[in-house]
N, C-alpha and C. Protein backbone atom coordinates (compact mmCIF):
# COMPACT_ATOMS: atom_id res chain seq x y z
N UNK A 1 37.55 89.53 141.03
CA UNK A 1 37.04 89.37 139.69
C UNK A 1 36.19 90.58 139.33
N UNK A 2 36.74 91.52 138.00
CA UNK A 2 35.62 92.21 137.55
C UNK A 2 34.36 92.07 137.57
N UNK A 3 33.27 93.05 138.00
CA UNK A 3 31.99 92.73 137.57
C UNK A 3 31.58 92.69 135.89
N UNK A 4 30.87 91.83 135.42
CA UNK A 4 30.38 91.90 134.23
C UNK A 4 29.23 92.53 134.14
N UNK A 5 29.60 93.47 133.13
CA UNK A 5 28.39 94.65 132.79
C UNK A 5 27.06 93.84 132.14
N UNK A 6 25.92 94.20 132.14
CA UNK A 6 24.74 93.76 131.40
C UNK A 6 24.13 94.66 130.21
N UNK A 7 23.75 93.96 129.36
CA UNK A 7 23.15 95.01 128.46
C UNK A 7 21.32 94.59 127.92
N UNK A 8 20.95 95.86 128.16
CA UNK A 8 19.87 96.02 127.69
C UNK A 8 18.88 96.36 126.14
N UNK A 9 18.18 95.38 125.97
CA UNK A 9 18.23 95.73 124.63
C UNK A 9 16.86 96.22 124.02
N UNK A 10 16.50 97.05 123.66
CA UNK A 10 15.14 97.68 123.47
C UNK A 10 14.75 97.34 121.97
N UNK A 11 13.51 96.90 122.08
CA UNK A 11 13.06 96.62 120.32
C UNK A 11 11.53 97.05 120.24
N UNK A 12 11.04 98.21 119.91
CA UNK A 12 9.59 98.42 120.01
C UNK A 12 9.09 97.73 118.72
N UNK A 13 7.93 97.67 117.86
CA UNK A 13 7.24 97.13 117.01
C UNK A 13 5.71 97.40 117.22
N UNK A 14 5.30 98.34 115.84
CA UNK A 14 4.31 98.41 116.06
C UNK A 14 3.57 97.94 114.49
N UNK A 15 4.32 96.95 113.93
CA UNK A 15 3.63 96.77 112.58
C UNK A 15 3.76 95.06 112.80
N UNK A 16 3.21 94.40 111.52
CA UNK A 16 3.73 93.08 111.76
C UNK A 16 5.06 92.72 111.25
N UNK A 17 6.01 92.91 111.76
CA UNK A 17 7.05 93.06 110.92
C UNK A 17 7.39 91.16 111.20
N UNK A 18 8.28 90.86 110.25
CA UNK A 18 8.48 89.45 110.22
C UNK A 18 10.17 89.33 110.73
N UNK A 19 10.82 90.82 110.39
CA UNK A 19 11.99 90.63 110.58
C UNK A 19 12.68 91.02 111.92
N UNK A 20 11.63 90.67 113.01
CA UNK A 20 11.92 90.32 114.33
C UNK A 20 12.20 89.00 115.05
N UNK A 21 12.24 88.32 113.97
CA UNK A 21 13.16 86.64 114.03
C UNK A 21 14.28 87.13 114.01
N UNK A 22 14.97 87.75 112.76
CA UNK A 22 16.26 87.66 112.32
C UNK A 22 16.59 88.55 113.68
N UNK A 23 16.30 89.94 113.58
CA UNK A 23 16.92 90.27 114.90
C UNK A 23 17.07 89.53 116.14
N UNK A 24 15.66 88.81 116.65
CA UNK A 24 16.32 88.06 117.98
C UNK A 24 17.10 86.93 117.84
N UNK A 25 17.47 86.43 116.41
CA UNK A 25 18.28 85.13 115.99
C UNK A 25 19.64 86.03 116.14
N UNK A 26 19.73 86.91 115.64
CA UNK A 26 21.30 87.56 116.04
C UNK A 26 21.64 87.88 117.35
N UNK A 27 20.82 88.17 118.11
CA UNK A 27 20.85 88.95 119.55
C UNK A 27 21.23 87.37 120.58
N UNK A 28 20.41 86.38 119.76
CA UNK A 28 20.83 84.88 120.78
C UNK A 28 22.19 84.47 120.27
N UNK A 29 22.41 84.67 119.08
CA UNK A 29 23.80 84.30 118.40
C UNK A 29 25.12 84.67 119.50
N UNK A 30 24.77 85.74 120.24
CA UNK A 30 26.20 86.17 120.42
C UNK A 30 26.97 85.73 121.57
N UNK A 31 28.49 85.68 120.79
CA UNK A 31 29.17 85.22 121.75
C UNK A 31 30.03 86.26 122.81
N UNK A 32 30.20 85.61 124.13
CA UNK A 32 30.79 86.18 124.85
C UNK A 32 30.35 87.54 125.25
N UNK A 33 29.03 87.70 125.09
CA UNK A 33 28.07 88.59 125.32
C UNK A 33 28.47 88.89 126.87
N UNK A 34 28.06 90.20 127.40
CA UNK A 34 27.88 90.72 128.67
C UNK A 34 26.47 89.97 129.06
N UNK A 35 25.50 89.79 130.11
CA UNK A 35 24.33 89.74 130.56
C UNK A 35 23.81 90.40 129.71
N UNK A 36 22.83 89.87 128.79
CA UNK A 36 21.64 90.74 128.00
C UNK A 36 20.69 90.47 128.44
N UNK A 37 19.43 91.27 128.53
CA UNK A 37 17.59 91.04 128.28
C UNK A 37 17.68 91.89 127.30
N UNK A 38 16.42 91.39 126.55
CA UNK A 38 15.47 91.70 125.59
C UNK A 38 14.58 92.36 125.91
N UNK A 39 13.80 93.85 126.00
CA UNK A 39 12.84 94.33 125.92
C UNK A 39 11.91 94.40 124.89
N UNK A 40 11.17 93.41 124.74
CA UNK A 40 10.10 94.14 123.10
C UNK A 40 8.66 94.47 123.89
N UNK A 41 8.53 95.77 123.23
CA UNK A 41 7.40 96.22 123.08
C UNK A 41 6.55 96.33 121.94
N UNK A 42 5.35 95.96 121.78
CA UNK A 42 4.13 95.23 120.78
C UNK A 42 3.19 95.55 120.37
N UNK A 43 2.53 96.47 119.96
CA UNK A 43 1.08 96.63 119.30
C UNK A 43 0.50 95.25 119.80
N UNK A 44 -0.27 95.29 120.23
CA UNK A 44 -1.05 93.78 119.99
C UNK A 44 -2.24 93.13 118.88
N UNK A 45 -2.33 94.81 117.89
CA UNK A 45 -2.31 93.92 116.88
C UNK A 45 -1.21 93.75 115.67
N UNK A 46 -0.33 93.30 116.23
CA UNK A 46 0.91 92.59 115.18
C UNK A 46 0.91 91.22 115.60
N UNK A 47 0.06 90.75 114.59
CA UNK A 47 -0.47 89.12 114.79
C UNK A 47 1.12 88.42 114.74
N UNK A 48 1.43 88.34 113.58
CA UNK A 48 2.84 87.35 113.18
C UNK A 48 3.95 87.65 114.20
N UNK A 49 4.11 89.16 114.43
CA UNK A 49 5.52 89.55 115.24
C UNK A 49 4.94 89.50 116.50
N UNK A 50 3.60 89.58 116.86
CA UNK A 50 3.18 89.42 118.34
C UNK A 50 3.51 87.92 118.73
N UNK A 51 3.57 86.97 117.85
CA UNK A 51 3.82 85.42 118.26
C UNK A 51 5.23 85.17 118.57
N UNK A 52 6.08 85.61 117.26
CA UNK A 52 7.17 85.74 118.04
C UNK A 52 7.67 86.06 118.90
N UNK A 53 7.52 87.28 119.30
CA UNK A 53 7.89 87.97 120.69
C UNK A 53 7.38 86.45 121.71
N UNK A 54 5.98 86.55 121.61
CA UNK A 54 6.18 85.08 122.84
C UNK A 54 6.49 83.80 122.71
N UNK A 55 6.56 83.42 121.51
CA UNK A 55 7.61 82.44 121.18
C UNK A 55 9.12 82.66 121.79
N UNK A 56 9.87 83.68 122.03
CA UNK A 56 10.96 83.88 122.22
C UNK A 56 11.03 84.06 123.95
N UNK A 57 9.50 84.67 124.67
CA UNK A 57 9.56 84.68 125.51
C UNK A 57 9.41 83.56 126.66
N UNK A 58 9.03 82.15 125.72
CA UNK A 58 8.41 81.29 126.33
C UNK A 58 10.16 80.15 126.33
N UNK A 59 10.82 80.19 125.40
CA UNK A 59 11.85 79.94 124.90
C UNK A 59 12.99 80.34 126.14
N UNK A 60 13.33 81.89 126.51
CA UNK A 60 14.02 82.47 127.17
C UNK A 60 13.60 83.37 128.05
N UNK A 61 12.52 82.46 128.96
CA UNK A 61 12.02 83.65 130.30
C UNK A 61 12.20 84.45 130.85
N UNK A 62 14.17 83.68 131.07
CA UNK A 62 15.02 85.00 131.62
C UNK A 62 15.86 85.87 131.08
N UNK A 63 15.37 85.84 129.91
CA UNK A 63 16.09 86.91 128.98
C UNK A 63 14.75 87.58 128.44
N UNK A 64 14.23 87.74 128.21
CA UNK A 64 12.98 88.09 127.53
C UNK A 64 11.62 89.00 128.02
N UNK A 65 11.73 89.61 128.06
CA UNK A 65 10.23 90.60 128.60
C UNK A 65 9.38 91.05 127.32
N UNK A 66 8.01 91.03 127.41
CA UNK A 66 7.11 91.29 126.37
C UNK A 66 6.09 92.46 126.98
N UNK A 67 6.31 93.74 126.18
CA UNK A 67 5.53 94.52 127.15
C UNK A 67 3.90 94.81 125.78
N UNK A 68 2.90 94.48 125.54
CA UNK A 68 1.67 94.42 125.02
C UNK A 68 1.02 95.70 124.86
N UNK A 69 1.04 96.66 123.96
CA UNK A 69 0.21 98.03 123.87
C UNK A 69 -0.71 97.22 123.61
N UNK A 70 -1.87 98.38 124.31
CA UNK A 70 -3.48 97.58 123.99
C UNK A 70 -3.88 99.15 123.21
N UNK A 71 -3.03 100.13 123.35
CA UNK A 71 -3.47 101.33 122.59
C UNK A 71 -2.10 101.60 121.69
N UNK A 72 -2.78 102.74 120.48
CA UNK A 72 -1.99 103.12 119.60
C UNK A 72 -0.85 103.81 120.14
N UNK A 73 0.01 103.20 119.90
CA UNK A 73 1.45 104.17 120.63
C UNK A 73 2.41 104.20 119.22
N UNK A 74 3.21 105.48 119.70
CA UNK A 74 4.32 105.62 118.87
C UNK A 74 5.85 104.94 119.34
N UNK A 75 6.60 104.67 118.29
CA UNK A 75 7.45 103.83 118.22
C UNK A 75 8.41 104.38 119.64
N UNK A 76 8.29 106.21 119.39
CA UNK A 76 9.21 106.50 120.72
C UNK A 76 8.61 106.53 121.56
N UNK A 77 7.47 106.25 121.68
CA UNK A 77 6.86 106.55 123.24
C UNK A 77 6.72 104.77 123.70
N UNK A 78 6.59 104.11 122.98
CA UNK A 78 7.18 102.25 123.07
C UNK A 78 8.66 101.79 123.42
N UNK A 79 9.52 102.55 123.28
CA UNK A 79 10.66 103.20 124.26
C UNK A 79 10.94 103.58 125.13
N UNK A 80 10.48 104.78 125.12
CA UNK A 80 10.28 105.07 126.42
C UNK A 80 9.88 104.16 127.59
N UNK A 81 9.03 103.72 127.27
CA UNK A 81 8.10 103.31 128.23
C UNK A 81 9.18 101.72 128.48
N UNK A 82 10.12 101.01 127.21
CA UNK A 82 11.08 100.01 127.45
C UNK A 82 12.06 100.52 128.65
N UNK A 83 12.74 101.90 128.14
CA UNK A 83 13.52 102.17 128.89
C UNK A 83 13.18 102.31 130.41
N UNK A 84 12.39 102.70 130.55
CA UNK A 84 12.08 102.58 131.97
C UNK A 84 11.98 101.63 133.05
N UNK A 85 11.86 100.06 132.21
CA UNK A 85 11.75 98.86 132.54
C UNK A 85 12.97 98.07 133.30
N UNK A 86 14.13 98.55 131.71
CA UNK A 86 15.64 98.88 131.94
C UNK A 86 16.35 98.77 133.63
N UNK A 87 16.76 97.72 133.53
CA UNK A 87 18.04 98.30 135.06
C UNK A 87 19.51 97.99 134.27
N UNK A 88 19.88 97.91 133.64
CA UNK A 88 20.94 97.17 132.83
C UNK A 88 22.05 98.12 132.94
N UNK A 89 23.51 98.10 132.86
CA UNK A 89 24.32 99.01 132.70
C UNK A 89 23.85 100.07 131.44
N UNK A 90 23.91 99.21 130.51
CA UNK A 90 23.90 99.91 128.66
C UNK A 90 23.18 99.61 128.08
N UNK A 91 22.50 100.13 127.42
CA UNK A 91 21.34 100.22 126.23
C UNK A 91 21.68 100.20 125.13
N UNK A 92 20.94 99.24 124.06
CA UNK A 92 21.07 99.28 122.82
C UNK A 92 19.12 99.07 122.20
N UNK A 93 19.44 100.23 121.58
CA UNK A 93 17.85 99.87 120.73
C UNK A 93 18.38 99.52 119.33
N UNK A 94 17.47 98.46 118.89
CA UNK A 94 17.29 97.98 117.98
C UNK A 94 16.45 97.47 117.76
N UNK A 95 15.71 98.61 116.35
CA UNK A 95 14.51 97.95 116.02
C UNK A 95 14.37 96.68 115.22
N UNK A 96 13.06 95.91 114.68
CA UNK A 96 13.28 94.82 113.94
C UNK A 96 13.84 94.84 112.42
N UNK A 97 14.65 94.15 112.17
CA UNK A 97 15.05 94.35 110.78
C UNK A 97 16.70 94.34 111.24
N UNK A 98 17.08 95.50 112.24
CA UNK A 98 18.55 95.33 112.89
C UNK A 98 19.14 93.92 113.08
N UNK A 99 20.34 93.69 112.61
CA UNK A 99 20.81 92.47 113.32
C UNK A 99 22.20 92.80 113.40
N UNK A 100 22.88 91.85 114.57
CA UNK A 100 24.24 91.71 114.88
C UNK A 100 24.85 91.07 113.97
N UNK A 101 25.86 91.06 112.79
CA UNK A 101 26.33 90.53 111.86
C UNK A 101 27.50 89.86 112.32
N UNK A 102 28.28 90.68 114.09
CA UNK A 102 29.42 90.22 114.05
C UNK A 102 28.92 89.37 115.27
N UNK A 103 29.55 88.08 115.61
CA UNK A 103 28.50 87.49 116.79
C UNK A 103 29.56 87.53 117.90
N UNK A 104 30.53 88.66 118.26
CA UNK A 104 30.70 89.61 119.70
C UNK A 104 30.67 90.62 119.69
N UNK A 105 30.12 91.44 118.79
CA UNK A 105 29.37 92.43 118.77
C UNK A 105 29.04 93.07 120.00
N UNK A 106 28.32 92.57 120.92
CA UNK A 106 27.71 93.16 121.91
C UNK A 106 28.66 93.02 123.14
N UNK A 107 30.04 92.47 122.93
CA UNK A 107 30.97 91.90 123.89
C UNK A 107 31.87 93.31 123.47
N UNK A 108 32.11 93.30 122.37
CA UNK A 108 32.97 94.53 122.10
C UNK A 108 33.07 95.38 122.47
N UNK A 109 31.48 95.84 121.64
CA UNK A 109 30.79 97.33 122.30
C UNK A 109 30.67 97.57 123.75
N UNK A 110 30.35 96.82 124.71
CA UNK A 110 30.43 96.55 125.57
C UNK A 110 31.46 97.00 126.88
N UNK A 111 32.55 96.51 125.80
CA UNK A 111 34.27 96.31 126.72
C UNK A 111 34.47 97.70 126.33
N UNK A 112 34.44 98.46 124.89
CA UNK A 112 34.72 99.39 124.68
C UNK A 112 34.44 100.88 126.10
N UNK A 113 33.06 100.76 126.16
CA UNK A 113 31.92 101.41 127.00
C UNK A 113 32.83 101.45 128.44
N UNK A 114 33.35 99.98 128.38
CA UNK A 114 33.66 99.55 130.11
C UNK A 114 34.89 99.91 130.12
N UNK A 115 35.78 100.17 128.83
CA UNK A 115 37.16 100.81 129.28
C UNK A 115 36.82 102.14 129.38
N UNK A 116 35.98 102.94 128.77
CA UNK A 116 35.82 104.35 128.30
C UNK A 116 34.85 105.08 128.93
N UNK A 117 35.14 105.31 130.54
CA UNK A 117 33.71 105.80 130.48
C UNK A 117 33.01 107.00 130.58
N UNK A 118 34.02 108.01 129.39
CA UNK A 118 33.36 109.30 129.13
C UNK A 118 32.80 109.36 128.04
N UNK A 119 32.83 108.14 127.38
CA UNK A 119 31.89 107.70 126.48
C UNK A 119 30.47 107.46 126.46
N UNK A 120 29.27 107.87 126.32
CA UNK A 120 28.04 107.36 126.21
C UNK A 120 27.33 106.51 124.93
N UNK A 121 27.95 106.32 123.83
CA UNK A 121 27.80 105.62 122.85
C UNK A 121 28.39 105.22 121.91
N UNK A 122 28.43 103.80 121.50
CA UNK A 122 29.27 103.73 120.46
C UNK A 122 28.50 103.38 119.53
């Protein structure tokens, strides 16, 4: 049996954004998904989107990591610092506001990656 690839998914946030529901409501939506986690990284002061994040983390333990800036960071250096966390085959960042519209989306992209692999992004 093939191994099934995993994918990693990076979401930094450093405002209160609200539309980090809709993104993790699409990201749980999907079907026939490879292995995903969730990386979000947080300002901790983003009161509203800081709840979510642990709302989602309390929800899906094992999908879910919450990494807490206690200092001002920039959105790429809140990346960075996701990616590193990362063991996953493939990466997808997506910040809040992003959502999966098609719900195998991440199965696709995925298979695509896993037939192709002089490909680094689709």
């Amino acid at each position: 049996m093939a191994k099934k690839h995993s994918v990693g998914i990076l979401c930094a946030v450093n405002d209160d954004s609200k539309d980090l529901t809709a993104t993790l409501d699409s990201v749980f939506s999907q079907e026939n998904a490879p292995d995903t986690h969730i990386y979000i990284g947080i300002s901790e002061i983003c009161g509203k989107a800081l709840d979510i994040a642990n709302n989602s983390l309390k929800a899906h333990p094992d999908k879910v990591s919450v990494k807490v800036e206690k200092e001002d960071k920039t959105l790429a250096d809140m990346l960075f610092g996701l990616l590193q966390s990362a063991s996953e085959d493939y990466i997808v960042i997506c910040p809040p506001g992003d959502i999966f519209t098609d719900i195998e989306y991440l199965a696709s992209q995925s298979s695509v990656l896993k037939e192709n692999s002089s490909i680094s992004g689709v």
